[in-house]
Protein backbone atom coordinates (compact mmCIF):
# COMPACT_ATOMS: atom_id res chain seq x y z
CA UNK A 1 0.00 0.00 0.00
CA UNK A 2 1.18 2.71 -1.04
CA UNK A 3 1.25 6.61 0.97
CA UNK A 4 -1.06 8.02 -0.97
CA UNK A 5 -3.38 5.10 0.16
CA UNK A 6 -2.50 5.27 3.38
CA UNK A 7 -3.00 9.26 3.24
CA UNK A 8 -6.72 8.80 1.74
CA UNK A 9 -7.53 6.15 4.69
CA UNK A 10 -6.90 8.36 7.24
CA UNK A 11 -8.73 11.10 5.87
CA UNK A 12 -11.70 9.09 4.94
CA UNK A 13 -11.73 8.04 8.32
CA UNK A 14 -11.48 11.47 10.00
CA UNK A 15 -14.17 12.54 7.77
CA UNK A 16 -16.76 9.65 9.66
CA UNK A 17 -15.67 10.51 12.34
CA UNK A 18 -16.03 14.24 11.70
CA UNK A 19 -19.58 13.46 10.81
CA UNK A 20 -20.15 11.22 13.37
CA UNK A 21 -19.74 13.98 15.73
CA UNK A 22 -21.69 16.45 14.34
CA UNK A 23 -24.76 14.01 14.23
CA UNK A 24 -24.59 13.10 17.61
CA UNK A 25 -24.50 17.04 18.15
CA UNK A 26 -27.22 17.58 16.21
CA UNK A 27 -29.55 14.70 17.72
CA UNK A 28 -28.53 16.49 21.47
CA UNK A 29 -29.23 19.60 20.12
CA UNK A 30 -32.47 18.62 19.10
CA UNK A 31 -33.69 15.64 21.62
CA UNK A 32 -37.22 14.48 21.06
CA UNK A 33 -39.24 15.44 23.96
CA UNK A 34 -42.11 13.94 23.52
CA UNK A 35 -40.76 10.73 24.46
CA UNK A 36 -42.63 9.73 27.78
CA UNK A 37 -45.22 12.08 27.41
CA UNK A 38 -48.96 10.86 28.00
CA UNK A 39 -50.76 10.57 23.67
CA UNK A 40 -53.89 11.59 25.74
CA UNK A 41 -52.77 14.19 28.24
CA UNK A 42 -55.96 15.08 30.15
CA UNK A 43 -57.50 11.70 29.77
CA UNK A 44 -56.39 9.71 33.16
CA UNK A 45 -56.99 12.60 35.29
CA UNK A 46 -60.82 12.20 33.39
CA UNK A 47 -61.15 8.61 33.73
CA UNK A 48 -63.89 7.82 36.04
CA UNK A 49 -65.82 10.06 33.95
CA UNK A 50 -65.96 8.84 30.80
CA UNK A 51 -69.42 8.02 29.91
CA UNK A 52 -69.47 6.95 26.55
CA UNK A 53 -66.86 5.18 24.10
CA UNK A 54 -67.00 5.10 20.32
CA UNK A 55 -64.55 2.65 17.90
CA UNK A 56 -65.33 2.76 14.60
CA UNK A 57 -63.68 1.25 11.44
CA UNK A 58 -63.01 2.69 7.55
CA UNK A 59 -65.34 -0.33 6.52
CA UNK A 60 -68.09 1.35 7.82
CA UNK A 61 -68.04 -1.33 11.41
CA UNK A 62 -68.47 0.63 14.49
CA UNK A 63 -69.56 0.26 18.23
CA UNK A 64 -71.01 2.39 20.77
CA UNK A 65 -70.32 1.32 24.68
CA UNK A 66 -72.14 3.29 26.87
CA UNK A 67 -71.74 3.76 30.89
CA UNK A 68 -75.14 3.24 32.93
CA UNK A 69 -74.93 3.39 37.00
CA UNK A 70 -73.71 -0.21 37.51
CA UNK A 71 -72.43 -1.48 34.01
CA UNK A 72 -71.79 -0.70 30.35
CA UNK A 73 -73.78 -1.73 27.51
CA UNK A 74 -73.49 -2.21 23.63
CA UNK A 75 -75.81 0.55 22.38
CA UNK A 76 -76.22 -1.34 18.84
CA UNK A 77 -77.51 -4.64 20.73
CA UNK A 78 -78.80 -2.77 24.04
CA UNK A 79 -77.37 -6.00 25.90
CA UNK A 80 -74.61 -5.64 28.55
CA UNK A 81 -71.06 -5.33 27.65
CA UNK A 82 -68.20 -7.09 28.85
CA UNK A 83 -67.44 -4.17 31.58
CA UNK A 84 -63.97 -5.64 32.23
CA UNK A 85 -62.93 -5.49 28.70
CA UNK A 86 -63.95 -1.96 28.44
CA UNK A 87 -62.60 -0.86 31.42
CA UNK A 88 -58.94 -2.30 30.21
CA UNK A 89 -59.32 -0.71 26.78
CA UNK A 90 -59.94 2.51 29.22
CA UNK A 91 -56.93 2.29 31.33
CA UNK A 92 -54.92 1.16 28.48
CA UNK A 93 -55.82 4.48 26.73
CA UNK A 94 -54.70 6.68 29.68
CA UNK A 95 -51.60 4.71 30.34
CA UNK A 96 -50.68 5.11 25.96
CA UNK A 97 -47.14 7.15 26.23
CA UNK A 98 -45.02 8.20 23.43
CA UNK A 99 -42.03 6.39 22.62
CA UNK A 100 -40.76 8.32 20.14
CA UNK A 101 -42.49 11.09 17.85
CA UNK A 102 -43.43 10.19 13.95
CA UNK A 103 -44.77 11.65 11.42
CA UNK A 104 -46.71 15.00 10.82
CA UNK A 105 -47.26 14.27 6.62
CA UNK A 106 -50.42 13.47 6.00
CA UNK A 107 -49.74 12.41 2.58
CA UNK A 108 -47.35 9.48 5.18
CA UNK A 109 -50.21 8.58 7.31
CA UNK A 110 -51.10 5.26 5.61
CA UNK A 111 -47.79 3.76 5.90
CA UNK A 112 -48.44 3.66 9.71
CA UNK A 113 -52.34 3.07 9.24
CA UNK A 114 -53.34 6.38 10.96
CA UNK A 115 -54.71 8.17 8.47
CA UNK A 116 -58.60 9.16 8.89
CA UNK A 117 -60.78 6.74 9.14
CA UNK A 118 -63.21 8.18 6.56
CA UNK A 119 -62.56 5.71 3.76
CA UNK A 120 -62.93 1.89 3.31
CA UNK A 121 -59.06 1.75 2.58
CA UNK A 122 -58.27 3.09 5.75
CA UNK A 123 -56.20 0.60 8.15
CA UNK A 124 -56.64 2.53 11.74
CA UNK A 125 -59.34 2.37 14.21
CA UNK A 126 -60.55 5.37 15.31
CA UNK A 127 -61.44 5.30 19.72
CA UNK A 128 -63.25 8.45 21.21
CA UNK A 129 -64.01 8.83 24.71
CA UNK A 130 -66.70 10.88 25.94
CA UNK A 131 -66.14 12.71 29.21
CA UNK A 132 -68.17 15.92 30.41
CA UNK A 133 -65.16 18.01 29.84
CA UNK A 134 -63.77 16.52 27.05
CA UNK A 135 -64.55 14.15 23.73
CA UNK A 136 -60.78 12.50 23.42
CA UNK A 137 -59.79 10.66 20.38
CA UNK A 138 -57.05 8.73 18.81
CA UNK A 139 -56.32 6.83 15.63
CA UNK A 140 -54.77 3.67 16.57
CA UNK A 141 -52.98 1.99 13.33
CA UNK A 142 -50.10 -0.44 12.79
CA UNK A 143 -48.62 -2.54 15.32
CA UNK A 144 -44.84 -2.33 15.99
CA UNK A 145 -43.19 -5.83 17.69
CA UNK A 146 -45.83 -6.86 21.01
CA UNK A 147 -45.65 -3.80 22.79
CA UNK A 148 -46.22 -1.19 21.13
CA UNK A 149 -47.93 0.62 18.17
CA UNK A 150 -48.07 3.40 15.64
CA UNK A 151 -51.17 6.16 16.97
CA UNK A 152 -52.38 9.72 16.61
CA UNK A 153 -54.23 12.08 18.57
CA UNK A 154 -57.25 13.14 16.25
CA UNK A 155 -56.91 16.84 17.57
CA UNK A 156 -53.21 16.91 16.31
CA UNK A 157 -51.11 16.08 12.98
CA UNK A 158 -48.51 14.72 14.88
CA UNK A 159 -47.82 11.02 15.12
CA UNK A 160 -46.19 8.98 17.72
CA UNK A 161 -44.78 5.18 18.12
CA UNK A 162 -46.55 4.34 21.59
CA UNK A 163 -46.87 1.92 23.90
CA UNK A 164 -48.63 0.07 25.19
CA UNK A 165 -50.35 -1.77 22.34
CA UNK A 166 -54.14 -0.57 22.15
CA UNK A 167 -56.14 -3.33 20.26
CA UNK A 168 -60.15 -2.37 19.88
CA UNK A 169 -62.53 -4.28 18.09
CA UNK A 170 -65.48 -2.10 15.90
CA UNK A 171 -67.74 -5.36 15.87
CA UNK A 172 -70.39 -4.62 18.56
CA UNK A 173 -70.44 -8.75 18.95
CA UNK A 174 -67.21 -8.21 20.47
CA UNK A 175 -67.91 -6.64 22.84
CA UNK A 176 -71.16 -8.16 24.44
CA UNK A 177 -70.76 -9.85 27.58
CA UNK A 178 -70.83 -13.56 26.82
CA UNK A 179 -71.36 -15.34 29.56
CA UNK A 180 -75.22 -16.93 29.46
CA UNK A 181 -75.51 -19.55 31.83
CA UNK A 182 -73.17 -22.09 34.08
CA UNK A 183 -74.75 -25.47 35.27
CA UNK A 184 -71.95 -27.75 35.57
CA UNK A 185 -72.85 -31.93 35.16
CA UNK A 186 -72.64 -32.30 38.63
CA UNK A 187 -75.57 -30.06 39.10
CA UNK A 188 -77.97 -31.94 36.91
CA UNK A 189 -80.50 -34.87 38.08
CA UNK A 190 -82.27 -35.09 34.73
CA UNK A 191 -82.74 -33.63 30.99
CA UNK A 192 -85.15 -33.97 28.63
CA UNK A 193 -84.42 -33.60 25.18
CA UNK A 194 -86.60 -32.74 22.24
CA UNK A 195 -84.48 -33.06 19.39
CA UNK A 196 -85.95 -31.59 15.74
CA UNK A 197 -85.91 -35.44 14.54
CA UNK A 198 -86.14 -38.76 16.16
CA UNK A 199 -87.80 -39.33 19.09
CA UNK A 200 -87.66 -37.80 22.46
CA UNK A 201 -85.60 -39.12 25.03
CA UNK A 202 -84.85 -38.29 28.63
CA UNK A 203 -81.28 -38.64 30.37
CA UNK A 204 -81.47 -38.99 34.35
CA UNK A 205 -79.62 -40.27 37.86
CA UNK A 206 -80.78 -41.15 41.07
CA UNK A 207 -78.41 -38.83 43.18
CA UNK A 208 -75.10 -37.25 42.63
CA UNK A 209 -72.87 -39.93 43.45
CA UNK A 210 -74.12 -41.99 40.08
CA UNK A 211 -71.21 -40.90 38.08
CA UNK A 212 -73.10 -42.43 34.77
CA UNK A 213 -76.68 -40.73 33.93
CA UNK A 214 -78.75 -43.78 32.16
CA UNK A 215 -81.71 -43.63 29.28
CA UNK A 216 -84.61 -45.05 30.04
CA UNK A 217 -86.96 -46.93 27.63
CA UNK A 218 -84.59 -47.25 24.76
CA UNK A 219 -85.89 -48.55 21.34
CA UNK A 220 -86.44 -52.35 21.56
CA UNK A 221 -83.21 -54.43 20.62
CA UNK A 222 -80.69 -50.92 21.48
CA UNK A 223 -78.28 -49.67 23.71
CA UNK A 224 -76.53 -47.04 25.30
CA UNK A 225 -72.97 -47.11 23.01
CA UNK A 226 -71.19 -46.97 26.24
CA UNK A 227 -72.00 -46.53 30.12
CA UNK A 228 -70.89 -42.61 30.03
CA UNK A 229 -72.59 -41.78 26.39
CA UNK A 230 -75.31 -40.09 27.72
CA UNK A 231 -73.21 -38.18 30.19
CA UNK A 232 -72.39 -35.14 28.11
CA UNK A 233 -76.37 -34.20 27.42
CA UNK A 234 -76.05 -33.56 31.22
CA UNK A 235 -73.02 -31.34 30.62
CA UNK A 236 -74.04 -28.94 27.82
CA UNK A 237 -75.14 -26.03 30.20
CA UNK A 238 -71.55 -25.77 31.72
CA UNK A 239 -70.19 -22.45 30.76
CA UNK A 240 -72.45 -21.63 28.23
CA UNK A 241 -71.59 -18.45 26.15
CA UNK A 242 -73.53 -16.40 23.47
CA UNK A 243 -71.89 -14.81 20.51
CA UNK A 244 -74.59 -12.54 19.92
CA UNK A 245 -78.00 -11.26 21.05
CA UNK A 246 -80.89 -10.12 19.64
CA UNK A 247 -84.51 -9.12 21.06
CA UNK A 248 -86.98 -12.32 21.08
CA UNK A 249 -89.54 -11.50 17.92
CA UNK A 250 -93.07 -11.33 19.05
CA UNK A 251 -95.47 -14.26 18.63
CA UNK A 252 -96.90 -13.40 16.12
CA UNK A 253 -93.33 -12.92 14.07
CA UNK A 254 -92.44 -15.92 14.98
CA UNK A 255 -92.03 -18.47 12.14
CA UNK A 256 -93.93 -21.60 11.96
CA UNK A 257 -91.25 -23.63 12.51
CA UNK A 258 -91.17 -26.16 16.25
CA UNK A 259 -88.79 -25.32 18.41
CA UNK A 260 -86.43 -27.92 19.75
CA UNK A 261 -86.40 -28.20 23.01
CA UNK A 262 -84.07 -29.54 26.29
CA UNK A 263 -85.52 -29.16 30.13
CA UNK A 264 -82.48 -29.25 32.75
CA UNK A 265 -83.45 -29.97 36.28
CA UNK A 266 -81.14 -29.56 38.89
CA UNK A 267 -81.19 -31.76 42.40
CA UNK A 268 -81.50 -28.40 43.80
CA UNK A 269 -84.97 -27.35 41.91
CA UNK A 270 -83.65 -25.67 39.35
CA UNK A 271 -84.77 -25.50 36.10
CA UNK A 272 -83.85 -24.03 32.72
CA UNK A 273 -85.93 -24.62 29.52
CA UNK A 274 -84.09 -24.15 26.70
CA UNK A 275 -85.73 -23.54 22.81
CA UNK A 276 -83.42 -23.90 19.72
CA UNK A 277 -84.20 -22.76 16.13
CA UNK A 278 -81.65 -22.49 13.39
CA UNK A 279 -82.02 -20.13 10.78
CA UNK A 280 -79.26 -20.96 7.74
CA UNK A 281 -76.07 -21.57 9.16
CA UNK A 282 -77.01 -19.34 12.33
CA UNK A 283 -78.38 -21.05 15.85
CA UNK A 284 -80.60 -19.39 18.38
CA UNK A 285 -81.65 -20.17 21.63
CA UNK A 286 -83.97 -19.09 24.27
CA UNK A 287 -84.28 -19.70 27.87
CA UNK A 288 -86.66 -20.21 30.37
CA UNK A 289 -85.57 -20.37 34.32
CA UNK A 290 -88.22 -21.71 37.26
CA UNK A 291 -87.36 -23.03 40.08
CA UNK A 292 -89.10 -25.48 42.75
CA UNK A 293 -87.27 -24.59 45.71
CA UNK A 294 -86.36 -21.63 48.01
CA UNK A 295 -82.11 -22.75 47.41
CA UNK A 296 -82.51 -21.64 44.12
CA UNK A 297 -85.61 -19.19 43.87
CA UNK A 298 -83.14 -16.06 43.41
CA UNK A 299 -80.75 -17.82 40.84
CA UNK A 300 -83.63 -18.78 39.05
CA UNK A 301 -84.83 -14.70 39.16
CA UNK A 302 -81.74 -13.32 38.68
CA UNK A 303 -81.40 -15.83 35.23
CA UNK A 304 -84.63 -14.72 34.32
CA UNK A 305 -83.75 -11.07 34.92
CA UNK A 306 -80.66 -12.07 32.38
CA UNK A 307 -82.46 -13.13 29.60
CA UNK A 308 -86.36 -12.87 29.63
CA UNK A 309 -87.00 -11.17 25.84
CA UNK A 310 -83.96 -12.30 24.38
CA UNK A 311 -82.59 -15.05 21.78
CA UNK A 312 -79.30 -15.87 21.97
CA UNK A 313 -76.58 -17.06 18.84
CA UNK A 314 -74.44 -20.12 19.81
CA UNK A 315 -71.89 -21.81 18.10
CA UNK A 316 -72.94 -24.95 15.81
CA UNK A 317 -71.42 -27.22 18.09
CA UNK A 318 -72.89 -26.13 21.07
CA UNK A 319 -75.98 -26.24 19.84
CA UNK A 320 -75.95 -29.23 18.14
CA UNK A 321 -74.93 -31.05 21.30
CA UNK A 322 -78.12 -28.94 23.16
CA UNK A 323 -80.50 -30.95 20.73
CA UNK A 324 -78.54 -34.16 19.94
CA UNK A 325 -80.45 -36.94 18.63
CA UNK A 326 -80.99 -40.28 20.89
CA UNK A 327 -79.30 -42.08 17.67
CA UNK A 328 -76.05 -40.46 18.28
CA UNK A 329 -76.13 -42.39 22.04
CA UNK A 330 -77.13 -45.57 20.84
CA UNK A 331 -74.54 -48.31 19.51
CA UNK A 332 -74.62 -48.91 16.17
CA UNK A 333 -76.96 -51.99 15.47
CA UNK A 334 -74.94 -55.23 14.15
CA UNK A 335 -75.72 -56.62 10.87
CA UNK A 336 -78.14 -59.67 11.44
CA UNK A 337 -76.57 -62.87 11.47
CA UNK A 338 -76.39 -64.86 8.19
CA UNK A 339 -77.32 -61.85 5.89
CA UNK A 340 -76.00 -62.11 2.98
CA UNK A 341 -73.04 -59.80 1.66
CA UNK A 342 -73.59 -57.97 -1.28
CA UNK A 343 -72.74 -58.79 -4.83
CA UNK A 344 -69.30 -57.29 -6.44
CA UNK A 345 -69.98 -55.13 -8.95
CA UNK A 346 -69.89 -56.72 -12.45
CA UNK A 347 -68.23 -55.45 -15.49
């Protein structure tokens, strides 16, 4: 190598370092300050006044929760919410810092998905909180790693990389609160089932210590196909959930179409009446609570409280299981003996 080499290193190398220097002078000069600074500045100090919140979609999806004394409920099903779902979307609003400031461009806003939410190609979700002083709002868009995500305050152009991660769903079926009814197996003396085909049938025990709940008058010639087959008719109450609601039509909407129907009875006189229909690939149920005896009298009225004027949508499986047919207990019936097998096809 030669000097002149050696000459050009070194002052190649003094110039990075040169601008090395003045970068890092430049970033001190200029630190960003918004780093650690609340994306909502007024809205924890406003919390436990918020009285409404609003999440709405390009696509046209949107949801209204809504704060009444003791809960919150979905305004487009007027059915409870999930209160402990909105209250963490709530808290995880007020908590949202800045990690480090983004764009002001407009014209950039889609490449972190917080661009208005006024068209269908818009990738944000757009989350307003109503609070007597204040309507707050924020554009939350892309995700960045688990933590974090790309936001904006709707009353400023400025965006920010913030954390933590703010997920809302627009679908109001999101946000309902699911849970319909718990009656675990060990609960139940006795159902009867009413399946849309086949015959009826009824599944019952003696007392709680019969681990196996038994069929009585089966066809002639049939059988259970195991001791426990009839055990998870006695089961399908446990944990329940709905996901979605909508108000019971009046009699006179209702189709002409027989319910199906399953009656749970519980050793301690409860009892839940439960009414299927499917419409297409969608499955509604109703319920009906009573109850026999003073143990259960205010379960039974604080059920019916629940869900009195409602229909419920389940998932496939669960309802199929509500309504199963006595065929799906039985063991398969054996091919008499001597019949003959059938002919191979001929050419």
């Amino acid at each position: 190598m030669t000097g002149r080499h050696v000459s050009a290193l070194l002052v190649t190398a003094l110039l990075v370092a040169a601008l090395g220097t003045w970068l890092s002078s430049r970033k001190m000069a200029n630190p960003d300050t918004s780093a650690g600074q609340p994306v909502l500045k007024s809205l924890k100090a406003q919390l436990n006044e918020a009285t409404e919140v609003r999440v709405a979609k390009g696509d046209g999806s949107h949801v209204t929760l809504r704060k009444r004394p003791t809960d919150w409920v979905v305004v487009e099903r007027e059915f409870p919410a999930d209160s402990g779902k909105v209250r963490k979307l709530l808290l995880d609003l007020s908590a949202l810092e800045t990690v480090e400031g983004k764009t002001s461009d407009p014209t950039k806003y889609a490449q972190l998905g917080v661009e208005d939410v006024t068209t269908p190609t818009a990738a944000g979700t757009r989350i307003e909180i109503v609070t007597p002083e204040k309507v707050h709002g924020v554009i939350v868009g892309k995700t960045s790693g688990m933590k974090s995500g790309y936001v904006r305050d709707t009353h400023s152009k400025q965006s920010v990389l913030a954390t933590p991660q703010v997920l809302a769903d627009a679908d109001p079926r999101r946000w309902l609160d699911s849970t319909l009814v718990d009656i675990p197996e060990a609960r139940v003396k006795e159902v009867e089932v009413l399946p849309a085909s086949g015959p009826a049938y009824r599944v019952t025990r003696e007392n709680k210590e019969q681990t196996d709940f038994t069929v009585p008058m089966l066809p002639k010639g049939r059988e259970l196909a195991s001791p426990g087959a009839a055990n998870p008719v006695a089961g399908d109450l446990a944990m329940l959930t709905l996901t979605d609601v909508r108000h019971a039509p009046a009699p006179s909407e209702t189709a002409p179409v027989k319910p199906e129907r399953a009656i749970f009875r519980t050793f301690d006189g409860l009892e839940i009446q439960v009414e299927g229909m499917r419409e297409g690939d969608r499955h509604f149920i109703s319920l009906m609570p009573a109850s026999s005896a003073k143990e259960t009298t205010a379960e039974s009225q604080s059920l019916d409280a629940r869900v009195k004027g409602w229909q419920f949508e389940i998932p496939s499986y669960k309802y199929d299981g509500l309504f199963r047919p006595l065929e799906e207990l039985l063991k398969k019936p054996e091919e008499k003996a001597g019949a003959k097998a059938p002919k191979p096809p001929t050419n």
